[in-house]
N, C-alpha and C. Protein backbone atom coordinates (compact mmCIF):
# COMPACT_ATOMS: atom_id res chain seq x y z
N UNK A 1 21.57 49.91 -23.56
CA UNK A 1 20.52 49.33 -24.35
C UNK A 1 19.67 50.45 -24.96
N UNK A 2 19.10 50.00 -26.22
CA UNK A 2 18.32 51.02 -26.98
C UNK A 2 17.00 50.60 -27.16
N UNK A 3 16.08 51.60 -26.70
CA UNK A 3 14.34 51.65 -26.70
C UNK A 3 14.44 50.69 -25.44
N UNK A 4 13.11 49.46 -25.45
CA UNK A 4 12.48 49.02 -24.35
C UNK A 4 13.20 47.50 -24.36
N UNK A 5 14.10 47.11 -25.76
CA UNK A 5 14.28 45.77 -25.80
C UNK A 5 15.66 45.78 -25.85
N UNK A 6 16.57 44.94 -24.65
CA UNK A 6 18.17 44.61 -25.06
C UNK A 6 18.37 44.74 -26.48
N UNK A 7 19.83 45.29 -26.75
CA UNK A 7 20.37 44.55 -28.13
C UNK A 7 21.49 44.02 -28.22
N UNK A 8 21.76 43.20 -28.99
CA UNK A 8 23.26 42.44 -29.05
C UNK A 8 23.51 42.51 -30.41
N UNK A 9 25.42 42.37 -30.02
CA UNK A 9 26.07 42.66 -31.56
C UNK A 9 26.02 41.62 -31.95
N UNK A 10 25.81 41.88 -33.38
CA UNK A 10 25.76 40.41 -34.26
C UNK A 10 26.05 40.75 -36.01
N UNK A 11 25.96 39.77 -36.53
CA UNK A 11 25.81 39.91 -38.12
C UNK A 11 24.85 38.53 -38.69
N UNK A 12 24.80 39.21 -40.02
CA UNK A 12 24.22 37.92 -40.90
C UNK A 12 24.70 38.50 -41.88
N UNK A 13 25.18 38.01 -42.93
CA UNK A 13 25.64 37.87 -44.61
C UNK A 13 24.71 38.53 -44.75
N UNK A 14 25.47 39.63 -45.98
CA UNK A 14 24.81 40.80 -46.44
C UNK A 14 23.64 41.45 -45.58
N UNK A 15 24.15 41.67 -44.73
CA UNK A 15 23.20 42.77 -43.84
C UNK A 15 23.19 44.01 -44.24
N UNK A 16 23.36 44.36 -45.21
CA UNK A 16 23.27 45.75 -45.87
C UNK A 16 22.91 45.82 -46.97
N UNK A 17 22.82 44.63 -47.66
CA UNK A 17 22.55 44.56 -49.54
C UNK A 17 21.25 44.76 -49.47
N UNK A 18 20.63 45.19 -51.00
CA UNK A 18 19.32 45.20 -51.00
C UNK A 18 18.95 43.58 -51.30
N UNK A 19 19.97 42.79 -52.28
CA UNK A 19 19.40 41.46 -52.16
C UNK A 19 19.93 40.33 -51.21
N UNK A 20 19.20 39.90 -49.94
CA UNK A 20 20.24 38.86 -48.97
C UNK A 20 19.84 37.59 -49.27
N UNK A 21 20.61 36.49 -48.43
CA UNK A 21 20.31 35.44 -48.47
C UNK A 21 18.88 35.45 -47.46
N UNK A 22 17.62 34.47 -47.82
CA UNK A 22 16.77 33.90 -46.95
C UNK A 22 17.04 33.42 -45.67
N UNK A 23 17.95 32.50 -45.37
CA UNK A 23 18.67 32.18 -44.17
C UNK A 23 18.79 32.93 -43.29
N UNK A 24 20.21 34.19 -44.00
CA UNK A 24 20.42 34.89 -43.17
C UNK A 24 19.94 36.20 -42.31
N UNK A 25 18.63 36.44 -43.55
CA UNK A 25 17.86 37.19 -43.51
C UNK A 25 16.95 37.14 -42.28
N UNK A 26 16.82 35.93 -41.67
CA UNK A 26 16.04 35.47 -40.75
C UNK A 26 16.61 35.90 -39.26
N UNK A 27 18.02 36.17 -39.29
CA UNK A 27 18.99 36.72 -37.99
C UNK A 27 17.38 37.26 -37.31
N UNK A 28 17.85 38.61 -37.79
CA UNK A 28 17.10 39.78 -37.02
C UNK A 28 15.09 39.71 -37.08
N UNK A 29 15.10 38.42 -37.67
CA UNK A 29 13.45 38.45 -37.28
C UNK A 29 13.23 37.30 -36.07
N UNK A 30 14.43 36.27 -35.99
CA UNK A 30 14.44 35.41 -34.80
C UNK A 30 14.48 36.22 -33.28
N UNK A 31 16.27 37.04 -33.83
CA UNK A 31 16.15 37.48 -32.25
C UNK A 31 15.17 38.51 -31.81
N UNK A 32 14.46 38.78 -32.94
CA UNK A 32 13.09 40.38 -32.12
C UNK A 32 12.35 39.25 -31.72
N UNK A 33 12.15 38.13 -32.42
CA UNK A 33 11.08 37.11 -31.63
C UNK A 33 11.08 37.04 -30.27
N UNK A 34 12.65 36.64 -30.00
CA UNK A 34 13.16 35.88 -28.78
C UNK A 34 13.11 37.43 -27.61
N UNK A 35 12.92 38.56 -28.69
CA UNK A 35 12.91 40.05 -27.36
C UNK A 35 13.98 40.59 -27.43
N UNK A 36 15.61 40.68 -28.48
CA UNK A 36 16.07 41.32 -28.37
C UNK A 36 16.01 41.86 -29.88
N UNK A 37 17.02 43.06 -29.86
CA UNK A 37 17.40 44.12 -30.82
C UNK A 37 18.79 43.62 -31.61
N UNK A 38 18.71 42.90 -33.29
CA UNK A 38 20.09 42.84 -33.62
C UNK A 38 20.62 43.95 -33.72
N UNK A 39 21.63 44.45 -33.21
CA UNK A 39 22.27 45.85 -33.23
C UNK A 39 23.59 45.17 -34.32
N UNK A 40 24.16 46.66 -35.36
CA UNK A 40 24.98 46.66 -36.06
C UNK A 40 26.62 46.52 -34.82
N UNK A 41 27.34 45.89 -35.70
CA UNK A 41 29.06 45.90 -34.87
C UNK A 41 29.64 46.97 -34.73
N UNK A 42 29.55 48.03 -35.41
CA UNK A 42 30.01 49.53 -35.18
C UNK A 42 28.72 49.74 -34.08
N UNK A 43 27.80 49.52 -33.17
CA UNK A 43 27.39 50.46 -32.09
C UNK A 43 28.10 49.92 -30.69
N UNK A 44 28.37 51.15 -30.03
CA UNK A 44 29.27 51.81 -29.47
C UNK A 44 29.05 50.08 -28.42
N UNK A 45 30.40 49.79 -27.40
CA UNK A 45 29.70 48.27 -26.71
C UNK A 45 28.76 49.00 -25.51
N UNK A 46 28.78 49.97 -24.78
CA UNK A 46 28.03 50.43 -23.63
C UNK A 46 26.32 50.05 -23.96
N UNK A 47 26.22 50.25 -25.28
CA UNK A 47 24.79 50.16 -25.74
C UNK A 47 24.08 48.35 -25.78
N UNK A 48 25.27 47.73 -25.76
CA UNK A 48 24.31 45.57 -26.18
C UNK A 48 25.02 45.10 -25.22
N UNK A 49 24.21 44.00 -24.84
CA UNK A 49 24.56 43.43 -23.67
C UNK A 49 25.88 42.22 -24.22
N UNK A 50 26.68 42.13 -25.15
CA UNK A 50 27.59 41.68 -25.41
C UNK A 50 28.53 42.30 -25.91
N UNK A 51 29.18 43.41 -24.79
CA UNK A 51 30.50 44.34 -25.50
C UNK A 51 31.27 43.29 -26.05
N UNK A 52 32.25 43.44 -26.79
CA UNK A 52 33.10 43.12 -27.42
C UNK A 52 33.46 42.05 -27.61
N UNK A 53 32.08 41.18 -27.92
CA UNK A 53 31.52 40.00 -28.73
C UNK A 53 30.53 40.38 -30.56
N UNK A 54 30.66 39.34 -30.67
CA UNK A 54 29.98 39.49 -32.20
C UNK A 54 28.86 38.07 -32.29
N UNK A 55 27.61 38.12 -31.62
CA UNK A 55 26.73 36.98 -32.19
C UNK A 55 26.53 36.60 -33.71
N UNK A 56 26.65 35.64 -34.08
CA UNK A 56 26.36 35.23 -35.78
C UNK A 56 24.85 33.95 -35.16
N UNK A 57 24.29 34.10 -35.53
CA UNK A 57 23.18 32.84 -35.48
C UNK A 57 22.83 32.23 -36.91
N UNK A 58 22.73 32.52 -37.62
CA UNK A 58 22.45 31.92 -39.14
C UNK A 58 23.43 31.65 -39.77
N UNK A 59 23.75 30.96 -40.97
CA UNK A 59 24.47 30.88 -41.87
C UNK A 59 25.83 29.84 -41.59
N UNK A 60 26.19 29.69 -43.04
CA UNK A 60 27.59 28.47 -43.17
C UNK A 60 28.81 30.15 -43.09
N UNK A 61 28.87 29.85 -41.90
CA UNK A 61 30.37 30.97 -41.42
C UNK A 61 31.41 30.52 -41.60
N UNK A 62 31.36 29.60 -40.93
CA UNK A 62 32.81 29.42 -39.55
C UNK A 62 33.51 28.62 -40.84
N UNK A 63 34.15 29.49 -41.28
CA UNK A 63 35.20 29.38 -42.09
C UNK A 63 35.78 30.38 -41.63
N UNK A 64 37.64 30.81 -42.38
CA UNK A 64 38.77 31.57 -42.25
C UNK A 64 38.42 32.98 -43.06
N UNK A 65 37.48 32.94 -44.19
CA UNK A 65 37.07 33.94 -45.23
C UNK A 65 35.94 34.93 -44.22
N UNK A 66 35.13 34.27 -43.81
CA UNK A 66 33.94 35.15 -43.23
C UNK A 66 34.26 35.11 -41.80
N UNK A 67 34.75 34.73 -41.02
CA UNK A 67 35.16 34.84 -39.64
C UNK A 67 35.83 36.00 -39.38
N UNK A 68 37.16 36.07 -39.75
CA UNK A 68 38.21 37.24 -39.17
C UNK A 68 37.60 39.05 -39.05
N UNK A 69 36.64 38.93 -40.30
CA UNK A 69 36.25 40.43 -40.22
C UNK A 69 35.37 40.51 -39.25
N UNK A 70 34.59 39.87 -38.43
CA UNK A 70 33.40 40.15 -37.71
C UNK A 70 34.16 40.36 -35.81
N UNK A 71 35.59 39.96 -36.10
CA UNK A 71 35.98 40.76 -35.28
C UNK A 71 36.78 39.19 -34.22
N UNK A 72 37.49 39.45 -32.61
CA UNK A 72 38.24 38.64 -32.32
C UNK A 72 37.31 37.90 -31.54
N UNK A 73 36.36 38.15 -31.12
CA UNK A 73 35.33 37.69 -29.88
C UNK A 73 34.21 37.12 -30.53
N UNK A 74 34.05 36.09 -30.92
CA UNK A 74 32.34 35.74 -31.94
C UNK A 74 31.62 34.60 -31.00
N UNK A 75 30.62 34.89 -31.16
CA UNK A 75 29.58 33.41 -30.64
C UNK A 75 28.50 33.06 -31.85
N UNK A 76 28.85 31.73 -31.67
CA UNK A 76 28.16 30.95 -32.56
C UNK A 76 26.42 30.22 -31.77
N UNK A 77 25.83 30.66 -32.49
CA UNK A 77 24.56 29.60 -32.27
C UNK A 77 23.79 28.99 -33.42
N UNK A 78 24.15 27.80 -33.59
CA UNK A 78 23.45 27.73 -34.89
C UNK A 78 23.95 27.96 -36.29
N UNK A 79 25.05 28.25 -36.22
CA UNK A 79 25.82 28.21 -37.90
C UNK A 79 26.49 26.87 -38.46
N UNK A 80 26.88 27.06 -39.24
CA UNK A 80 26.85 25.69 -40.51
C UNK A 80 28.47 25.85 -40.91
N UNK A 81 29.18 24.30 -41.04
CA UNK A 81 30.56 24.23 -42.07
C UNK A 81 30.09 25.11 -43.73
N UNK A 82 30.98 25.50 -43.68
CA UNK A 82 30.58 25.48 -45.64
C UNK A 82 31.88 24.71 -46.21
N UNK A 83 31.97 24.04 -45.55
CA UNK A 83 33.23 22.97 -46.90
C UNK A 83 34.59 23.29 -46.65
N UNK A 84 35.07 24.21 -46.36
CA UNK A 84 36.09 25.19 -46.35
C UNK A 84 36.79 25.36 -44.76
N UNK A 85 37.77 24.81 -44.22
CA UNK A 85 38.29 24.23 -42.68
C UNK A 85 38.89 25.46 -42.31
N UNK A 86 38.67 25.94 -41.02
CA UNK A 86 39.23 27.20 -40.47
C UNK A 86 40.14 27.27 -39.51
N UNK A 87 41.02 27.84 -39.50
CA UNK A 87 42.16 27.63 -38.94
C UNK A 87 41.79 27.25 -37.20
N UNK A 88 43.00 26.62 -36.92
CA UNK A 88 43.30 26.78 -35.57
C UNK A 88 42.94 27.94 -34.56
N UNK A 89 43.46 29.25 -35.30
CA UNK A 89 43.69 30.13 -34.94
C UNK A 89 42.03 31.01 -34.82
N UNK A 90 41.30 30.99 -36.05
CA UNK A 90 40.07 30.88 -36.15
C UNK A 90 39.32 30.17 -35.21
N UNK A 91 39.31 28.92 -34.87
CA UNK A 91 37.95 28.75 -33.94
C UNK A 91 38.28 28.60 -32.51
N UNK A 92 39.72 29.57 -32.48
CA UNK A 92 39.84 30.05 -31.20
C UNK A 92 39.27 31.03 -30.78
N UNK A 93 38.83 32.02 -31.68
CA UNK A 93 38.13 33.11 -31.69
C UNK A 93 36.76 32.61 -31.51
N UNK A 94 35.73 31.50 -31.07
CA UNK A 94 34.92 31.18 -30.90
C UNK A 94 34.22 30.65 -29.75
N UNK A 95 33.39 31.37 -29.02
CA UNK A 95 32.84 30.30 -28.60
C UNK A 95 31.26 29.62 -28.71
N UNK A 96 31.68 28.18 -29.42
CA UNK A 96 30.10 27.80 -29.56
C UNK A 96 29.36 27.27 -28.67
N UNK A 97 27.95 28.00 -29.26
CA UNK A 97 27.22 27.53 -27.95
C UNK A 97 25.97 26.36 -28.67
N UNK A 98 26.28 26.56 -30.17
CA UNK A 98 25.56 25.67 -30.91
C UNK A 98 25.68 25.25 -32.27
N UNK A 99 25.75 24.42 -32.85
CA UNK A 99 25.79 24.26 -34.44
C UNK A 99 24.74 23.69 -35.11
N UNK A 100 24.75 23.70 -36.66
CA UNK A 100 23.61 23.39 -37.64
C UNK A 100 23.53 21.60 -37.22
N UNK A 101 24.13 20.78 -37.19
CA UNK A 101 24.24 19.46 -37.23
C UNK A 101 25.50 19.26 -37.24
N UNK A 102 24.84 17.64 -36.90
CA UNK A 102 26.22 16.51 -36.73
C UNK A 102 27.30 16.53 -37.71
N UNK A 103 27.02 17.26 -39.20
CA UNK A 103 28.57 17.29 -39.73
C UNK A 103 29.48 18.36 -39.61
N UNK A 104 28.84 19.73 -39.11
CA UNK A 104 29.93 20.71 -38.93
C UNK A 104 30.50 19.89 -37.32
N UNK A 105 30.09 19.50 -36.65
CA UNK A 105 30.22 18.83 -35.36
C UNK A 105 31.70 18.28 -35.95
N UNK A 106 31.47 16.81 -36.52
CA UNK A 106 32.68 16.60 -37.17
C UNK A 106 33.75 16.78 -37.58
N UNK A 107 33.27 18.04 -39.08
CA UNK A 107 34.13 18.25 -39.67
C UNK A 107 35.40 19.61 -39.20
N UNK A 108 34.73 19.79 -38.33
CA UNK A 108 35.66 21.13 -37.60
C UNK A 108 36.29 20.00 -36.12
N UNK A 109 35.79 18.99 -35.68
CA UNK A 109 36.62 18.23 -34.53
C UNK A 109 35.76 18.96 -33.01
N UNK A 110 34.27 19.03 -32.96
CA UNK A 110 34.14 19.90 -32.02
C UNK A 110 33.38 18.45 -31.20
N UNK A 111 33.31 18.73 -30.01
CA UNK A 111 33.30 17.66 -28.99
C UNK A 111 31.79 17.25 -29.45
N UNK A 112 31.55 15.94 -29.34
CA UNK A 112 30.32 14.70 -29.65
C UNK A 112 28.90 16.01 -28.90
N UNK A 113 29.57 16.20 -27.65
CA UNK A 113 28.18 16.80 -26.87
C UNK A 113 27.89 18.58 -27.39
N UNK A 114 28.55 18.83 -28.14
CA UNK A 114 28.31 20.14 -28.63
C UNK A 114 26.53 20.67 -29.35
N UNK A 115 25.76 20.89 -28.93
CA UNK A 115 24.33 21.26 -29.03
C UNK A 115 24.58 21.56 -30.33
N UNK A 116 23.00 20.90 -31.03
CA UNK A 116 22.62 21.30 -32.17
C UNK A 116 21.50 21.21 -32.46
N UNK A 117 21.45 22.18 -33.59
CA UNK A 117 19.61 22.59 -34.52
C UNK A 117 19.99 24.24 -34.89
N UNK A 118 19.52 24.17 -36.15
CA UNK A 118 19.63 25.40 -36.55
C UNK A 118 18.53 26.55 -35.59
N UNK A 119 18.63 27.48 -35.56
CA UNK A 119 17.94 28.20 -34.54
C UNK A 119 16.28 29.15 -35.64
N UNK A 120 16.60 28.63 -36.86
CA UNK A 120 15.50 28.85 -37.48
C UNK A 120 14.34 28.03 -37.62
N UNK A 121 14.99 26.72 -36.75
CA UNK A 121 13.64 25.99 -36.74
C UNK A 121 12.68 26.12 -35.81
N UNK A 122 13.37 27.03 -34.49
CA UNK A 122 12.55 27.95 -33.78
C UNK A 122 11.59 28.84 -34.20
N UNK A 123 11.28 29.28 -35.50
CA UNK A 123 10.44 30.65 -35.57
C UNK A 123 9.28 29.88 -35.77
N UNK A 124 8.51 29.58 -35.87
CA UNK A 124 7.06 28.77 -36.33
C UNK A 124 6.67 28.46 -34.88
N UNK A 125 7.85 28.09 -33.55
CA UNK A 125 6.79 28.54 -32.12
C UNK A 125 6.87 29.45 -31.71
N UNK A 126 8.12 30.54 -31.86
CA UNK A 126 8.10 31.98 -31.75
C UNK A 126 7.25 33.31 -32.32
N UNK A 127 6.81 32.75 -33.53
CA UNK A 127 6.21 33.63 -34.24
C UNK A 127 4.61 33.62 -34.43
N UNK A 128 4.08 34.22 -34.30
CA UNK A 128 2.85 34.42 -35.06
C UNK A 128 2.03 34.88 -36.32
N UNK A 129 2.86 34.98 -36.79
CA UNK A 129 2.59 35.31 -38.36
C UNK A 129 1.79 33.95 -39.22
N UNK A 130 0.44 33.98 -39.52
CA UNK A 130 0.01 33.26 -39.52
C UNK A 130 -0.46 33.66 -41.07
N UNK A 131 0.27 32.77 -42.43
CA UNK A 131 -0.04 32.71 -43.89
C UNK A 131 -1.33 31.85 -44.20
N UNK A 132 -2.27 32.13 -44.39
CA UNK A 132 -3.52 31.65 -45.35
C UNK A 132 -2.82 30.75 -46.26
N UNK A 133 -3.57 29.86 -46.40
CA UNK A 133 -2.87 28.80 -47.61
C UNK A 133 -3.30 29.24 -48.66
N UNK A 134 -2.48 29.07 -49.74
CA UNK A 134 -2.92 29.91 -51.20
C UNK A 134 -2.93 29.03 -52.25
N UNK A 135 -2.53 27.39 -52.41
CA UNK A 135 -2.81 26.50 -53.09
C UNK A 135 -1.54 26.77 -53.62
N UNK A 136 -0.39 27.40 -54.16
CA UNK A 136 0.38 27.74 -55.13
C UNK A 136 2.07 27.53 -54.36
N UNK A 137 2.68 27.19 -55.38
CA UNK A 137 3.84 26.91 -54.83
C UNK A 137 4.93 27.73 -54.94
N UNK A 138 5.82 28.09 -53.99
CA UNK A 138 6.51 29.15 -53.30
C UNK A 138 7.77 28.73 -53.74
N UNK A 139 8.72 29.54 -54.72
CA UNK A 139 10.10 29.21 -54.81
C UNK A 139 11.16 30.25 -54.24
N UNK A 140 12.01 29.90 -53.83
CA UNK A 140 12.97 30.98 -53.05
C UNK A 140 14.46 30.52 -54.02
N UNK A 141 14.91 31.33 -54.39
CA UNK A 141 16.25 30.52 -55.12
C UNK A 141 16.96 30.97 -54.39
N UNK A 142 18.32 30.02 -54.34
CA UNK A 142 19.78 30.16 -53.66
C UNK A 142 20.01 32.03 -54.06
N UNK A 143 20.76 32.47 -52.90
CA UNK A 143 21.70 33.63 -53.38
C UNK A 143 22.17 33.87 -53.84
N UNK A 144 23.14 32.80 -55.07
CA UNK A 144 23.91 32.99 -56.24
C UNK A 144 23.03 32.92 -57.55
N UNK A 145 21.74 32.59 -57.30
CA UNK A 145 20.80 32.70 -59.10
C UNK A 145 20.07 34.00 -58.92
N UNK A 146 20.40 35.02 -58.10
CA UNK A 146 19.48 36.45 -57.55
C UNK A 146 19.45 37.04 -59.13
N UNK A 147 19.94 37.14 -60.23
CA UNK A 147 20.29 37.30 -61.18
C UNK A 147 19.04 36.94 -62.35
């Protein structure tokens, strides 16, 4: 472990771009909430308390396109279908411990009792960051109008 707080391997979509998605962007401000460190998948496994696992918590993944690169070992908490069905072989490489809602539940065939809620609806009791109301209204656009 590195400094005073665990870290675990994980990702979120575009974790390296200068422009990310909002969603996913939220990974690494949830888990410092919750007390740990998102650590990058290249650090060494001796260093996060999940060697040769890959946490994803945000985002519509668990598809065949964004799955395979993040490696053979993934845990899910909290990610989303995006439309797009992943192999057999794919969500063997998984184990969930949570999903966005009742339709990735469904549409992937994962058992009725499988836990759900996105894990971003956690930050508002985790956090303290407390915004002044400013009367004015706040737009965030999708990741594909960044343009």
């Amino acid at each position: 472990m590195q400094g005073s707080r665990p870290s675990v391997r994980g990702f979120y979509w575009r974790e390296n771009q200068l422009v990310g998605n909002l969603g996913d962007a939220l990974a690494p401000i949830l888990l410092d909430a919750l007390g740990y460190e998102l650590s990058p998948r290249t650090r060494p496994d001796a260093t996060v308390l999940n060697p040769g696992r890959c946490l994803i918590v945000i985002g519509s993944l668990l598809n065949d396109y964004d799955l395979p690169p993040l490696g053979p070992s993934i845990d899910v908490w909290g990610c989303g279908w995006k439309g797009i069905y992943p192999s057999r072989a794919t969500l063997a490489t998984l184990r969930i411990h949570a999903v966005r809602g009742p339709h990735t539940i469904a549409r992937l065939g994962l058992p009725a009792g499988t836990p759900l809620g996105d894990p971003v609806l956690l930050l508002p009791r985790l956090t303290m960051r407390l915004i002044p109301p400013h009367g004015r209204t706040v737009v965030v656009p999708h990741i594909s109008r960044a343009r």
